[in-house]
PDB file of N, CA and C in Angstrom:
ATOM      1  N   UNK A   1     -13.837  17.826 -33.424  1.00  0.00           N
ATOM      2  CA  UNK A   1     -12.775  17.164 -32.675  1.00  0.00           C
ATOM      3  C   UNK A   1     -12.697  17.774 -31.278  1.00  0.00           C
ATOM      4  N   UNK A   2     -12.456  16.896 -30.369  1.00  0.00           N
ATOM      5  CA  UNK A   2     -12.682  17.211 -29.005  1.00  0.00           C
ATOM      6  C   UNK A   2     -11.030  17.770 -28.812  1.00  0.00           C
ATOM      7  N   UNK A   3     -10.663  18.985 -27.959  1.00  0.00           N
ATOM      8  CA  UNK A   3      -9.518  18.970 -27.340  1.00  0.00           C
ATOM      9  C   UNK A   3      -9.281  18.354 -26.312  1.00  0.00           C
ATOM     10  N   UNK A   4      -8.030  17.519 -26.191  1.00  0.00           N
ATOM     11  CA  UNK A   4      -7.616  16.515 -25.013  1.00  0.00           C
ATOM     12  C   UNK A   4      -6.872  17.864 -23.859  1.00  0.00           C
ATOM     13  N   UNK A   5      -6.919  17.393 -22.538  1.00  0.00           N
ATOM     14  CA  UNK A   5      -5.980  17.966 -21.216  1.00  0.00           C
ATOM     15  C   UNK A   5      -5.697  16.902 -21.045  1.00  0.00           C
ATOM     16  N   UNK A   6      -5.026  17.527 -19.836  1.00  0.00           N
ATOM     17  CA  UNK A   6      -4.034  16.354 -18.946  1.00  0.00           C
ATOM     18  C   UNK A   6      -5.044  16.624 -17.733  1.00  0.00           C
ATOM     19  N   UNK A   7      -5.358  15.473 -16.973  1.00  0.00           N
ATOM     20  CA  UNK A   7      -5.683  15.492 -15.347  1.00  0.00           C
ATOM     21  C   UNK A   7      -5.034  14.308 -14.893  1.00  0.00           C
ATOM     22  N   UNK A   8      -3.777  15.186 -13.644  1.00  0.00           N
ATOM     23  CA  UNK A   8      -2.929  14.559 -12.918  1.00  0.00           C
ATOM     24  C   UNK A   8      -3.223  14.579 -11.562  1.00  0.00           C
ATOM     25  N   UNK A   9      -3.318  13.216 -10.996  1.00  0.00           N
ATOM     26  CA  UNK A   9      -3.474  13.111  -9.345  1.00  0.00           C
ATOM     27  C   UNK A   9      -1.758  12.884  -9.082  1.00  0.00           C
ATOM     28  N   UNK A  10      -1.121  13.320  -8.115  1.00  0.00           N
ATOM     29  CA  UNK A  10      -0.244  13.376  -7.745  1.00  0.00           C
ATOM     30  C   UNK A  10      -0.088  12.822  -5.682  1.00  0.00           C
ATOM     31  N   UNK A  11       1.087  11.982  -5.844  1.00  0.00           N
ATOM     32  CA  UNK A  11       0.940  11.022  -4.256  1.00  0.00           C
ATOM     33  C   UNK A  11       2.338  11.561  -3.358  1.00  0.00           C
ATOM     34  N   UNK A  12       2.249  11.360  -2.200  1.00  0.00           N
ATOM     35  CA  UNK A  12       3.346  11.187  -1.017  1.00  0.00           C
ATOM     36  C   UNK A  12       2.842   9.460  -1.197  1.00  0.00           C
ATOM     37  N   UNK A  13       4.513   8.961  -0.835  1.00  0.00           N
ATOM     38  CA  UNK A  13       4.054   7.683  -0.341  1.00  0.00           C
ATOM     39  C   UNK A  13       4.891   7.283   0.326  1.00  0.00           C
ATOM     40  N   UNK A  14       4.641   6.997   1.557  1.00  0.00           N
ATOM     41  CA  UNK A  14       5.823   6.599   3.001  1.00  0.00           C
ATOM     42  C   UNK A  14       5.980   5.203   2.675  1.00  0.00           C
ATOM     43  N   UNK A  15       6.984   4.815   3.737  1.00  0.00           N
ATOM     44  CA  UNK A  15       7.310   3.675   3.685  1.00  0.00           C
ATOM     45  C   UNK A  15       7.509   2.421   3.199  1.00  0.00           C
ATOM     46  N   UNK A  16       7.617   3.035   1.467  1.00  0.00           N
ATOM     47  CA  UNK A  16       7.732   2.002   0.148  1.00  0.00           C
ATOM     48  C   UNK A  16       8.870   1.330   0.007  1.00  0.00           C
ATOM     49  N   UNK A  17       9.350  -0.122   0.119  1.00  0.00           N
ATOM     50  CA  UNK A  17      10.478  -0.725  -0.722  1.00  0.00           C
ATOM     51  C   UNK A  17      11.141   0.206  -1.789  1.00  0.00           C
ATOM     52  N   UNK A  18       9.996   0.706  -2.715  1.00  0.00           N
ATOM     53  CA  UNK A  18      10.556   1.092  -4.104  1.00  0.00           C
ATOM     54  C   UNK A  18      11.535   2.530  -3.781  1.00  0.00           C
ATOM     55  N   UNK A  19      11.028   3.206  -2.869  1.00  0.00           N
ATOM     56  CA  UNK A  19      11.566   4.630  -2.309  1.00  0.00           C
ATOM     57  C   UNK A  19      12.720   4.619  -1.029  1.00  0.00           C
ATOM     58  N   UNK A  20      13.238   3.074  -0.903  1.00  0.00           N
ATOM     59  CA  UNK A  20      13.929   3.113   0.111  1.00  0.00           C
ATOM     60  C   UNK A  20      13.229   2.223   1.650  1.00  0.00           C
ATOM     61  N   UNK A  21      12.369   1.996   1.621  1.00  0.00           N
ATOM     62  CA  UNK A  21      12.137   1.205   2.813  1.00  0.00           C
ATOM     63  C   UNK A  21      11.496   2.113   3.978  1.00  0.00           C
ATOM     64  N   UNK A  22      11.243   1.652   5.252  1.00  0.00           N
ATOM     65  CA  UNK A  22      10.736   2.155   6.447  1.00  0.00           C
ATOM     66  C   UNK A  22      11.604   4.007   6.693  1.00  0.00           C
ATOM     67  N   UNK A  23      10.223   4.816   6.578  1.00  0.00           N
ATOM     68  CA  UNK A  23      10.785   6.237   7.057  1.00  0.00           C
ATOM     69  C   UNK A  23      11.016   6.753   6.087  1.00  0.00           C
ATOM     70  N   UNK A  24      10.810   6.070   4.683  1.00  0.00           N
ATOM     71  CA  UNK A  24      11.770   7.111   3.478  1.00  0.00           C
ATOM     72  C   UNK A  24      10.061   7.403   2.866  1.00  0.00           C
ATOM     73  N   UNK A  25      10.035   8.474   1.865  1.00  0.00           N
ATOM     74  CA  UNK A  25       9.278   9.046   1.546  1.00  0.00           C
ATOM     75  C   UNK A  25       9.662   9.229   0.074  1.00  0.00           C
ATOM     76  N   UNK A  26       8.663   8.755  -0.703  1.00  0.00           N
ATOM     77  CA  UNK A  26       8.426   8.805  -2.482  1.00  0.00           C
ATOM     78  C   UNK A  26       7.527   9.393  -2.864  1.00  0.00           C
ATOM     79  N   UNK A  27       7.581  10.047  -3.973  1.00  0.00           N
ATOM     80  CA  UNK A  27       6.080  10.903  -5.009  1.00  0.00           C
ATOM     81  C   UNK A  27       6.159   9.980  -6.324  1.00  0.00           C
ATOM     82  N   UNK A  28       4.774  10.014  -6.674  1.00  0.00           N
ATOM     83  CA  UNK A  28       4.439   9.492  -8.178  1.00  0.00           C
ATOM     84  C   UNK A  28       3.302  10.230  -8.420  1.00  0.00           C
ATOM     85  N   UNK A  29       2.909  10.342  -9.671  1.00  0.00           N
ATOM     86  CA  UNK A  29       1.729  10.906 -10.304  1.00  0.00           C
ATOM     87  C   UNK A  29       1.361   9.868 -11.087  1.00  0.00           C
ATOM     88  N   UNK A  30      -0.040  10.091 -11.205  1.00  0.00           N
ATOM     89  CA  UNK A  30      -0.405   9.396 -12.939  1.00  0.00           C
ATOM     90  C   UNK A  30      -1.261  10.620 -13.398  1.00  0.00           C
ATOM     91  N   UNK A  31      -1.239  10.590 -14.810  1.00  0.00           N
ATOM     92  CA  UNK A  31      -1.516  12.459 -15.550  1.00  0.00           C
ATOM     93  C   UNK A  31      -2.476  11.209 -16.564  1.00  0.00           C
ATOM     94  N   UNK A  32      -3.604  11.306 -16.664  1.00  0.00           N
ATOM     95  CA  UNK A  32      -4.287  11.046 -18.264  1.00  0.00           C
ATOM     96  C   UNK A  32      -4.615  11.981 -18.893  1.00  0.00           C
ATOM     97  N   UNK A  33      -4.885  11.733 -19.818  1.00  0.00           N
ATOM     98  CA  UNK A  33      -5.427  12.774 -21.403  1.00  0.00           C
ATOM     99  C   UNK A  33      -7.155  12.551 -21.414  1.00  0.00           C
ATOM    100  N   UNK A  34      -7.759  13.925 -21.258  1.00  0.00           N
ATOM    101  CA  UNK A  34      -9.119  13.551 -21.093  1.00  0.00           C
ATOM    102  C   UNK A  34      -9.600  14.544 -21.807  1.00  0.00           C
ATOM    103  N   UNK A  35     -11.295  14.061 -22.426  1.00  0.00           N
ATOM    104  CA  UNK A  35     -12.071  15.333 -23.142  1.00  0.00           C
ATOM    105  C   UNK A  35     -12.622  16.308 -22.025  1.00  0.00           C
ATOM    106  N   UNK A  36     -13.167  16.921 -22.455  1.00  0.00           N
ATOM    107  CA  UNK A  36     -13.677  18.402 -21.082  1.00  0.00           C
ATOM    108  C   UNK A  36     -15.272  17.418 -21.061  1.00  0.00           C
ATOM    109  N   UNK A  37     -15.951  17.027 -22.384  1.00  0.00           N
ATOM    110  CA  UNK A  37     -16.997  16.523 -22.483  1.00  0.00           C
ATOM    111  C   UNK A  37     -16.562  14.989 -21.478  1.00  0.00           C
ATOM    112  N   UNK A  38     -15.645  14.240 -21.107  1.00  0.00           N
ATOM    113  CA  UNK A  38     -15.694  13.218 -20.492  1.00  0.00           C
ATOM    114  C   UNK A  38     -15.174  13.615 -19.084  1.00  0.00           C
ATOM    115  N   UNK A  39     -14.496  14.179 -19.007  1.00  0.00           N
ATOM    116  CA  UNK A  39     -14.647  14.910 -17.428  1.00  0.00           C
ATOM    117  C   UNK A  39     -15.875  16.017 -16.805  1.00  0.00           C
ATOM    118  N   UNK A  40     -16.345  15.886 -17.552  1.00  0.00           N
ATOM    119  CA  UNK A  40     -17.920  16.232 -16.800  1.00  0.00           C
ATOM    120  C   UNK A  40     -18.456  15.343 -16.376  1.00  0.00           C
ATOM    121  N   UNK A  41     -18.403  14.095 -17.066  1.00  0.00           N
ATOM    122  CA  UNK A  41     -19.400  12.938 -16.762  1.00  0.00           C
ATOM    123  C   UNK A  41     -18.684  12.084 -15.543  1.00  0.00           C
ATOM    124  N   UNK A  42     -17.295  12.506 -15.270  1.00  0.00           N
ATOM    125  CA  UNK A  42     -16.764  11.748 -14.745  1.00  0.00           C
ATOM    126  C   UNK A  42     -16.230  11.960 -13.255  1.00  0.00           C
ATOM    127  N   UNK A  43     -16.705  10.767 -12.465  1.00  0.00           N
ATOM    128  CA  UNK A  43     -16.962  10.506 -10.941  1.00  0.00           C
ATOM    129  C   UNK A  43     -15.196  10.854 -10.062  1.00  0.00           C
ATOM    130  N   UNK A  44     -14.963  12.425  -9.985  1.00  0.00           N
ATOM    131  CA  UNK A  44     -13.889  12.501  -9.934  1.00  0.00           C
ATOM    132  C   UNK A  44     -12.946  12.046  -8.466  1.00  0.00           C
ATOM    133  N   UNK A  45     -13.887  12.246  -7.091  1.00  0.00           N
ATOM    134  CA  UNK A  45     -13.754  11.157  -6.331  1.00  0.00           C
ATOM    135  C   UNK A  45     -13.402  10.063  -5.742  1.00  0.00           C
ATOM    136  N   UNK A  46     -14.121   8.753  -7.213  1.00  0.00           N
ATOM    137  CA  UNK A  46     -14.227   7.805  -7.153  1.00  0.00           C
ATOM    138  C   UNK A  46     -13.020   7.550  -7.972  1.00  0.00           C
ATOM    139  N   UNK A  47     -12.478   8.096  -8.945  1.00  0.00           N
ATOM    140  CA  UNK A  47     -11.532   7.831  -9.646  1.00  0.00           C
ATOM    141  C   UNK A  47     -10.294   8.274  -8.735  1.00  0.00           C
ATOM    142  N   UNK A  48     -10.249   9.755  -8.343  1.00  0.00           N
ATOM    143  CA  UNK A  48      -8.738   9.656  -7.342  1.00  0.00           C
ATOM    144  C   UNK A  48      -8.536   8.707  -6.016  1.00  0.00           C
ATOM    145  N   UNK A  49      -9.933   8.212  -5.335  1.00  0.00           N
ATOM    146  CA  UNK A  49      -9.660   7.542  -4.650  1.00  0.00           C
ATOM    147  C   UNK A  49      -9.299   5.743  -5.386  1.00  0.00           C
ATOM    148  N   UNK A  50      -9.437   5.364  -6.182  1.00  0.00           N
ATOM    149  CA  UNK A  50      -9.514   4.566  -6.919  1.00  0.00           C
ATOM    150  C   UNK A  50      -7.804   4.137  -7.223  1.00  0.00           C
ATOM    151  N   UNK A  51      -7.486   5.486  -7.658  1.00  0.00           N
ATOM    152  CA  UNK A  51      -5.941   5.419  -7.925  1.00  0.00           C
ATOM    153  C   UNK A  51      -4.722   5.644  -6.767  1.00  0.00           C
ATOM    154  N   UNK A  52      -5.233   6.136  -5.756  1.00  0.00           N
ATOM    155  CA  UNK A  52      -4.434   6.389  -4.531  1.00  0.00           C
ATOM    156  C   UNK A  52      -4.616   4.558  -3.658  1.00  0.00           C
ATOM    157  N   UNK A  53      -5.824   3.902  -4.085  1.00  0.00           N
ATOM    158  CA  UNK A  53      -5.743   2.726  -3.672  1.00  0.00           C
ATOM    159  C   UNK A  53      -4.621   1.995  -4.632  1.00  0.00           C
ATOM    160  N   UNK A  54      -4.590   2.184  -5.982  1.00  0.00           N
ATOM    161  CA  UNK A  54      -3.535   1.366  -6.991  1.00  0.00           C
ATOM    162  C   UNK A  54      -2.499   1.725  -6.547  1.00  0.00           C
ATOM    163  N   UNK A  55      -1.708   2.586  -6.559  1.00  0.00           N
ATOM    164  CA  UNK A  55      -0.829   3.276  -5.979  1.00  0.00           C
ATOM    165  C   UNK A  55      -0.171   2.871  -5.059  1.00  0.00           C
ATOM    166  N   UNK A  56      -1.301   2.725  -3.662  1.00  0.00           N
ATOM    167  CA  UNK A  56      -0.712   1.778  -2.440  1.00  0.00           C
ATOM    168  C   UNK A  56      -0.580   0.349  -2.948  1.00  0.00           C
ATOM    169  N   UNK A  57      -0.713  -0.147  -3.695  1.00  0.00           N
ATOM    170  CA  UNK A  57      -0.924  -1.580  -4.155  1.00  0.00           C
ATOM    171  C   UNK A  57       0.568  -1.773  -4.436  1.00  0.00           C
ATOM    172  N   UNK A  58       0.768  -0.788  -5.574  1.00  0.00           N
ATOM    173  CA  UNK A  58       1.671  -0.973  -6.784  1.00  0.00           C
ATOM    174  C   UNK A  58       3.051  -0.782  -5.552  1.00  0.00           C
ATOM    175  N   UNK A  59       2.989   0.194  -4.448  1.00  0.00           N
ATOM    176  CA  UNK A  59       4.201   0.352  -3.857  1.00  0.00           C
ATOM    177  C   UNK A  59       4.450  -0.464  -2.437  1.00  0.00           C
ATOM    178  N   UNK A  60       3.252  -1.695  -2.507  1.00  0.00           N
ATOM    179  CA  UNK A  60       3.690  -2.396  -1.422  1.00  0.00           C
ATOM    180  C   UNK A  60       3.099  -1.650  -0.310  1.00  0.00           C
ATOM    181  N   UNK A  61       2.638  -0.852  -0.128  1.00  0.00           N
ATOM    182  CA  UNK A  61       2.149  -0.111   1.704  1.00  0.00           C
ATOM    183  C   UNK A  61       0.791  -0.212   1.915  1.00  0.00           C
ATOM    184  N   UNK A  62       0.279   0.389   3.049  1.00  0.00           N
ATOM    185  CA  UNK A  62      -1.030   0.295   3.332  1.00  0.00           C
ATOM    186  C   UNK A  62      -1.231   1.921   2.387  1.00  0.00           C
ATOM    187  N   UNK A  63      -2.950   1.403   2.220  1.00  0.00           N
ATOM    188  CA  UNK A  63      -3.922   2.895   1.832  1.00  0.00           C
ATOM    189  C   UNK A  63      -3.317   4.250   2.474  1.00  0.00           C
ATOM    190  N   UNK A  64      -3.243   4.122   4.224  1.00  0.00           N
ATOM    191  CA  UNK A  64      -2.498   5.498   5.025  1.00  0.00           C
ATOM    192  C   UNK A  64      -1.787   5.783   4.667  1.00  0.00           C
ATOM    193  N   UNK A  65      -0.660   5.291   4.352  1.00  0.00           N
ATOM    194  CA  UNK A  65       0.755   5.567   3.505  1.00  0.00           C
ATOM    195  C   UNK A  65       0.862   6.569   2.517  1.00  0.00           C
ATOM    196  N   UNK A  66      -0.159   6.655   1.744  1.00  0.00           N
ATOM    197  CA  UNK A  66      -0.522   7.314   0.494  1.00  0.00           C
ATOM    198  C   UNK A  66      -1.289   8.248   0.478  1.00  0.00           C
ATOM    199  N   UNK A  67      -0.410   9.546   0.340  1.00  0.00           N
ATOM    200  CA  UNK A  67      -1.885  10.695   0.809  1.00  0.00           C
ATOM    201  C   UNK A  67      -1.371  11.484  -0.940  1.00  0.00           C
ATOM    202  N   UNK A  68      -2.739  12.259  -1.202  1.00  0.00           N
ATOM    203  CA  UNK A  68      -3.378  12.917  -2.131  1.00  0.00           C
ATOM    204  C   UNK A  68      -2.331  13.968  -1.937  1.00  0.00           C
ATOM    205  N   UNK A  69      -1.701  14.829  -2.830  1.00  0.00           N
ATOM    206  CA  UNK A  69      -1.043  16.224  -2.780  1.00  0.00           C
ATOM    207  C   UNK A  69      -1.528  17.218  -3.730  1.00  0.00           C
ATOM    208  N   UNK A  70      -0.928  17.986  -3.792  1.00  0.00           N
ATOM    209  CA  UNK A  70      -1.396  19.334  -5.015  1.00  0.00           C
ATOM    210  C   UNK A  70       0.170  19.117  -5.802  1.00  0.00           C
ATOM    211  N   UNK A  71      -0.258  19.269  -7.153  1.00  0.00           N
ATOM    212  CA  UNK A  71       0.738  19.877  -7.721  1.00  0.00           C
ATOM    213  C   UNK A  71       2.073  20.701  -7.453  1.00  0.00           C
ATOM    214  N   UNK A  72       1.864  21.355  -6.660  1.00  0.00           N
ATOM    215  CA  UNK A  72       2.848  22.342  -6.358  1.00  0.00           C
ATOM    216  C   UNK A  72       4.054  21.360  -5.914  1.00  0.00           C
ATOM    217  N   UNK A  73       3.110  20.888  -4.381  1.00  0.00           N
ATOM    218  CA  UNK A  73       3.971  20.033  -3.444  1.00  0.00           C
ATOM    219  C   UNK A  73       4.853  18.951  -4.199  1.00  0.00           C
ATOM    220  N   UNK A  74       4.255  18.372  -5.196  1.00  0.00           N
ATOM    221  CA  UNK A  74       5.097  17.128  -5.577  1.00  0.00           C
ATOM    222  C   UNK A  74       6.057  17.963  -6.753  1.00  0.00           C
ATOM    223  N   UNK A  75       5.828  19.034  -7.241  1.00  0.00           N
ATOM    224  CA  UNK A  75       6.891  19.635  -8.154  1.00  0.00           C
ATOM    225  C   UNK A  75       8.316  20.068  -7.213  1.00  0.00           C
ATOM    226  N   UNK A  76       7.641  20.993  -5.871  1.00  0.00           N
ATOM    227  CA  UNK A  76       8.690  21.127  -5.115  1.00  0.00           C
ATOM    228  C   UNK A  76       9.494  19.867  -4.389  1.00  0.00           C
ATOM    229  N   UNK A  77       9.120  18.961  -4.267  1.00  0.00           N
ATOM    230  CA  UNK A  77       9.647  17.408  -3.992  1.00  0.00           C
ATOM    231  C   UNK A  77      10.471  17.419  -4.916  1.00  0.00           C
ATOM    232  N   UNK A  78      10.011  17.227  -6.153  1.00  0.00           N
ATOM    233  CA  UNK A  78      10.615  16.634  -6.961  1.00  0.00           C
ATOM    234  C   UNK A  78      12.075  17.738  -7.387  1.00  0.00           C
ATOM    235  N   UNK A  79      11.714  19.242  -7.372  1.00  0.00           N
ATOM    236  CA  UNK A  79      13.275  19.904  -7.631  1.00  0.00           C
ATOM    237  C   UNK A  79      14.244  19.688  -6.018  1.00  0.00           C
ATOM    238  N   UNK A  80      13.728  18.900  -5.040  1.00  0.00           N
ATOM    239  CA  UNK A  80      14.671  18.740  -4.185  1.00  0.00           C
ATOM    240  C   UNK A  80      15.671  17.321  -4.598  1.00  0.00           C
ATOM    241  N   UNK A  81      14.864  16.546  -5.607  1.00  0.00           N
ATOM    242  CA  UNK A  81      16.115  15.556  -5.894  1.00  0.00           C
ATOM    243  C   UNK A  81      16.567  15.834  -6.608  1.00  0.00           C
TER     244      UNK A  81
END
């Protein structure tokens, strides 16, 4: 049996409807459950850029809007609300 992790890309995203409109600033993550054997094989890249494009989709803005963060940053975001 394979052990599952979590690999989470985590976003800034300006100027979303969903976060308030022009000037306001939102975070989201998406976290999947992955094998160590399928994250080897897997195009890691192509997949965060992949999801930072859904992302801008899902919140209405352009691609620029949406930048890549670390963990840290979107935890400290997030204990400011």
């Amino acid at each position: 049996m394979n052990n599952v992790m979590s690999l989470g890309i985590y976003f800034e995203i300006k100027d979303a409807e969903l976060y308030g409109g022009k000037d306001s600033i939102g975070y989201a993550a998406t976290i999947i459950g992955i094998t160590a054997n399928a994250l080897q094989k897997m195009d890691f890249a192509k997949y965060a850029g992949r999801q930072r494009e859904v992302t801008a989709d899902m919140c209405g803005v352009s691609l620029e809007n949406v930048r890549i963060i670390s963990r840290e940053e979107y935890k400290e975001a997030e204990d400011e609300c």
